[in-house]
N, C-alpha and C. Protein backbone atom coordinates (compact mmCIF):
# COMPACT_ATOMS: atom_id res chain seq x y z
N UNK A 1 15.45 -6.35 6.66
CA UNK A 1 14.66 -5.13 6.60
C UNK A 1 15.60 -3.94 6.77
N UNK A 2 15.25 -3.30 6.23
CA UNK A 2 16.06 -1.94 5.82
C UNK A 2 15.65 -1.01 6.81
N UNK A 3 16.43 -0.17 7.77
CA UNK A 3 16.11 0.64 8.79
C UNK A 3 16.82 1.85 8.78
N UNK A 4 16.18 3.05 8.52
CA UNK A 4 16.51 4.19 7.82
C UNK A 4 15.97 5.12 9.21
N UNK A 5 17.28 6.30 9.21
CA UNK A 5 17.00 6.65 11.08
C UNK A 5 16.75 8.38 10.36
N UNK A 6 15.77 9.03 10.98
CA UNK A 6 15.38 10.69 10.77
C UNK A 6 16.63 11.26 11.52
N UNK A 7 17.04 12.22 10.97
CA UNK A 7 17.90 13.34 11.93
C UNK A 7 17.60 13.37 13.54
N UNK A 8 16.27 13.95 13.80
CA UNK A 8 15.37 13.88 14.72
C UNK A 8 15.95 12.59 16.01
N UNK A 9 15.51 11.46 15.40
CA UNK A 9 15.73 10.25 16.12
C UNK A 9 17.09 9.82 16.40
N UNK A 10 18.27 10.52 15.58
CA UNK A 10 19.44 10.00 15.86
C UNK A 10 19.59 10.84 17.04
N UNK A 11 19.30 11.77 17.12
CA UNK A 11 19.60 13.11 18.50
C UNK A 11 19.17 12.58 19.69
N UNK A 12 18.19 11.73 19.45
CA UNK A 12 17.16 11.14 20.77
C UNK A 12 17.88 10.04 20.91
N UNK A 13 18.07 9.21 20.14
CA UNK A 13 19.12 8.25 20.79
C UNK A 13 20.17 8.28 21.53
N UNK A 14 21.35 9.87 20.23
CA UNK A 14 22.18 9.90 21.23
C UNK A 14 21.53 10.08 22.91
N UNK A 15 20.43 11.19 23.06
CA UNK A 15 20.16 11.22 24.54
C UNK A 15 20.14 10.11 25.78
N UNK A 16 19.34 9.09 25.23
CA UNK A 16 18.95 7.75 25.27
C UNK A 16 20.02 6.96 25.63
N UNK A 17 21.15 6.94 25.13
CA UNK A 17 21.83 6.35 25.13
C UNK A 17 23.40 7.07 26.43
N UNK A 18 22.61 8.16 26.55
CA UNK A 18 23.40 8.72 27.70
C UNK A 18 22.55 8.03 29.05
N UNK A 19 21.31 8.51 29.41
CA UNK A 19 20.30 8.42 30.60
C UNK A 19 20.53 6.76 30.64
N UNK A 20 20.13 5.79 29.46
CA UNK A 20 19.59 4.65 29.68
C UNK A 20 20.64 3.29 29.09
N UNK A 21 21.70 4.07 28.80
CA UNK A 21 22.68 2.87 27.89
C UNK A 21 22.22 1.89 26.66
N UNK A 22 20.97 2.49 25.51
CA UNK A 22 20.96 1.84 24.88
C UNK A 22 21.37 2.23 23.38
N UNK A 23 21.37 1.00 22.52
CA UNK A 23 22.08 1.36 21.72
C UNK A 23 21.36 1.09 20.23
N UNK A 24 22.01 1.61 19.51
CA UNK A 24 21.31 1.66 17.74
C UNK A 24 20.79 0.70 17.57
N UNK A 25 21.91 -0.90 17.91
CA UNK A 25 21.45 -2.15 17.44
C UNK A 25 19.97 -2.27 18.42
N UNK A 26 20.45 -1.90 19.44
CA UNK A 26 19.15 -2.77 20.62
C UNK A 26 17.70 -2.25 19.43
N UNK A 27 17.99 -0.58 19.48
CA UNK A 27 16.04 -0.13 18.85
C UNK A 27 16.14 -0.78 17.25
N UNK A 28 16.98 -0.55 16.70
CA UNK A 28 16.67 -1.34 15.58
C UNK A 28 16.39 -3.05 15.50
N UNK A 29 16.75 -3.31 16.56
CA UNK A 29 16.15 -4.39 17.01
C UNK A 29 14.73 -4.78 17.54
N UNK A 30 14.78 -3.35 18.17
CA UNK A 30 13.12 -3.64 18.32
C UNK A 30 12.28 -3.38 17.22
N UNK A 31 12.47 -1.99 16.36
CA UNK A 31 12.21 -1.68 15.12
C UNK A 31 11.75 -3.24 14.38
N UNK A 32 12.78 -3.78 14.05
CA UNK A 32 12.27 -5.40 13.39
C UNK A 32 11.81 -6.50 14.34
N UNK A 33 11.51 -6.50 15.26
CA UNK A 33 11.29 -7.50 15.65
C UNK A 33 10.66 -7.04 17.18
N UNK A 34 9.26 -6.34 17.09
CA UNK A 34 9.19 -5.33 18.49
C UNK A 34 7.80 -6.87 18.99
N UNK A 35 7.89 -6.06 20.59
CA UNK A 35 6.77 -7.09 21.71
C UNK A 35 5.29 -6.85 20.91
N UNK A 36 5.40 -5.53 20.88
CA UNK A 36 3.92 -5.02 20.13
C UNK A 36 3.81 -3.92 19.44
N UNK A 37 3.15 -3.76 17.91
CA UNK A 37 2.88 -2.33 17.78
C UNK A 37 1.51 -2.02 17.78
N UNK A 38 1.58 -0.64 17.90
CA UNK A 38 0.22 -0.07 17.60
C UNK A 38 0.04 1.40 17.15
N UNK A 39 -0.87 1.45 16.92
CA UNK A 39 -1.34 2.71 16.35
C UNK A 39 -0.85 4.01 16.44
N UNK A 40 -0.14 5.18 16.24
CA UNK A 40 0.40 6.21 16.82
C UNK A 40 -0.45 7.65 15.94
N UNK A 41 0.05 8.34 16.24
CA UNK A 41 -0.45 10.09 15.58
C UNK A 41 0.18 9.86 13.87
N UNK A 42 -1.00 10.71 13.16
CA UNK A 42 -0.87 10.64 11.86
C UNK A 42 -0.13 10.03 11.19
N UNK A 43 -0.68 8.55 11.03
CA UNK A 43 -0.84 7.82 10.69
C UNK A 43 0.77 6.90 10.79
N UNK A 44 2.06 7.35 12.23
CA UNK A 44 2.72 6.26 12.41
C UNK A 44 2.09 5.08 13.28
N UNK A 45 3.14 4.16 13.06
CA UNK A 45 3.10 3.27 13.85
C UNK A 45 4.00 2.99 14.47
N UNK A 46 3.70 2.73 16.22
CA UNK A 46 4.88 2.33 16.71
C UNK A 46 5.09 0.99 17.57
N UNK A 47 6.67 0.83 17.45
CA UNK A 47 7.04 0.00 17.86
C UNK A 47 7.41 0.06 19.66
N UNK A 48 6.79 -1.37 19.67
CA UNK A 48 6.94 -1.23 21.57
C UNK A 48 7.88 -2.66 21.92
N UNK A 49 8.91 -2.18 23.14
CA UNK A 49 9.21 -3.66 23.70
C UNK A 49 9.16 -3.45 24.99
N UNK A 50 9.07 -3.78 26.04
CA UNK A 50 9.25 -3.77 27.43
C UNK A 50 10.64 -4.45 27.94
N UNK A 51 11.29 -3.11 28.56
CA UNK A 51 12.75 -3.53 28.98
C UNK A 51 12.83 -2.71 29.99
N UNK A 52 14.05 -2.93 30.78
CA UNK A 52 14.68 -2.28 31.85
C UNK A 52 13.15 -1.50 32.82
N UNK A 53 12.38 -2.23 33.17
CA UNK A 53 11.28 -2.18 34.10
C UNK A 53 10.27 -0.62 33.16
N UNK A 54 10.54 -0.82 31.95
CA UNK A 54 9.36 -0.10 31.29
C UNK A 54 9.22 -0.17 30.08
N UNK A 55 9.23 0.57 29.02
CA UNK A 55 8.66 0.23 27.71
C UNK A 55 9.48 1.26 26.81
N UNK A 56 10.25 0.59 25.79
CA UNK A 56 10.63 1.30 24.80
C UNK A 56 9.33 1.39 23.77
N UNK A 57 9.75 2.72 23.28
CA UNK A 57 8.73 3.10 22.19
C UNK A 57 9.22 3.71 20.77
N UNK A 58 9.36 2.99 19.93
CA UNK A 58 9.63 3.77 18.68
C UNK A 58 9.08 3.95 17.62
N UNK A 59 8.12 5.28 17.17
CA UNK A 59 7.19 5.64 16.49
C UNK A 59 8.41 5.84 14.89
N UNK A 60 7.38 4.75 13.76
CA UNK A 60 7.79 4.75 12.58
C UNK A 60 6.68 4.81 11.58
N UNK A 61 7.47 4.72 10.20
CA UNK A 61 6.47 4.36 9.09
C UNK A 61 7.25 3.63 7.99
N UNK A 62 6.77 3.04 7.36
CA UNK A 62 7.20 1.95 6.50
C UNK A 62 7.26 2.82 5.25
N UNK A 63 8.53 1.92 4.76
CA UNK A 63 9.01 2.50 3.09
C UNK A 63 9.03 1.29 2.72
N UNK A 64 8.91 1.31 1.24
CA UNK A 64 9.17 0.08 0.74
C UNK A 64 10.63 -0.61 1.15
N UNK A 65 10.47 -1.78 1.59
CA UNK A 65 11.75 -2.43 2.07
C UNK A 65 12.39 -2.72 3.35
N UNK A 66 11.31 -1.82 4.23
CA UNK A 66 12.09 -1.26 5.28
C UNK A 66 10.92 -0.20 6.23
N UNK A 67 11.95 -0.01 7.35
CA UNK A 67 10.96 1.19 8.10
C UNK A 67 11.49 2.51 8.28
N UNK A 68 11.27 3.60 8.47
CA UNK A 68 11.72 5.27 8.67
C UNK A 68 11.63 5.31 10.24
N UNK A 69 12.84 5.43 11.46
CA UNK A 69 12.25 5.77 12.60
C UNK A 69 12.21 6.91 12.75
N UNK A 70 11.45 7.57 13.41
CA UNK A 70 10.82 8.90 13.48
C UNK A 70 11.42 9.38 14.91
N UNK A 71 11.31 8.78 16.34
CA UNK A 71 12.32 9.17 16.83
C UNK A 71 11.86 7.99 17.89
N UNK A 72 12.78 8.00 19.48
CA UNK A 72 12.48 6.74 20.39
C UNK A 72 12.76 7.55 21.55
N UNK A 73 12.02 6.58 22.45
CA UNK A 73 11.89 7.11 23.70
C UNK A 73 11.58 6.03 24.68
N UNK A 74 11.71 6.34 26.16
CA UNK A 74 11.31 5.32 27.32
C UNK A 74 10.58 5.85 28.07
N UNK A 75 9.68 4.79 28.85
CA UNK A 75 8.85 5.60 29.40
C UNK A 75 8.48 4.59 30.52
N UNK A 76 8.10 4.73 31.87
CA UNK A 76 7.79 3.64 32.37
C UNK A 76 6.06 3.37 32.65
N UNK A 77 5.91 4.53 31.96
CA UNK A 77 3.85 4.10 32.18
C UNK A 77 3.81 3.01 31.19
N UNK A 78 4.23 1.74 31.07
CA UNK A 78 4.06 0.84 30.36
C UNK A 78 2.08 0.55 30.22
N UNK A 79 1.40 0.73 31.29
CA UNK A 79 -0.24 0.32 31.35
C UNK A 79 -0.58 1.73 30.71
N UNK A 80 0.05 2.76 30.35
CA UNK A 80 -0.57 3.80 29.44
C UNK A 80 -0.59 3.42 27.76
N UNK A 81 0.13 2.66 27.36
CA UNK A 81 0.75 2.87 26.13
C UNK A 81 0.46 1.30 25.72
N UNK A 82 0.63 0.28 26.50
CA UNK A 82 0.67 -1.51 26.37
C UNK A 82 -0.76 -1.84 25.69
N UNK A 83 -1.11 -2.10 24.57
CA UNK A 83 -2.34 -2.94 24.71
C UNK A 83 -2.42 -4.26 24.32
N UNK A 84 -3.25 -4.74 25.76
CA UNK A 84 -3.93 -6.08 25.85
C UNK A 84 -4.50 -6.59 24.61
């Protein structure tokens, strides 16, 4: 799967990757292969995994072939965002 990163989201990573040590491969990893997605604002979808005692989140949308990430973030209200 083809994983195509917004301007936007590369900036947030770099951040991300200062605060929390993660890295391109890890979210594009979750990107293909996430714990759960669901539903997000006009009409993305995002990708969720639960790590480092909370929940990565990376809101995308699909292109043919592949996905667009839109940008990523952590958060530890994992029971805000998780659904059962």
């Amino acid at each position: 799967m083809n994983v195509v990163w917004t301007d936007h989201a590369q900036r947030r990573l770099a951040e991300w990757s200062r605060r929390r040590e993660i890295t391109r491969e890890a979210i594009e990893a979750i990107v293909r292969s996430p714990d759960q997605v669901v539903a997000g604002h006009a009409g993305l979808q995002v990708a969720q995994s639960k790590m480092e005692n909370g929940l990565w989140r990376v809101p995308f949308f699909d292109l043919e072939g592949g996905r667009k990430i839109v940008t990523v973030y952590w958060t530890s209200r994992i029971n805000r965002y998780w659904e059962e």
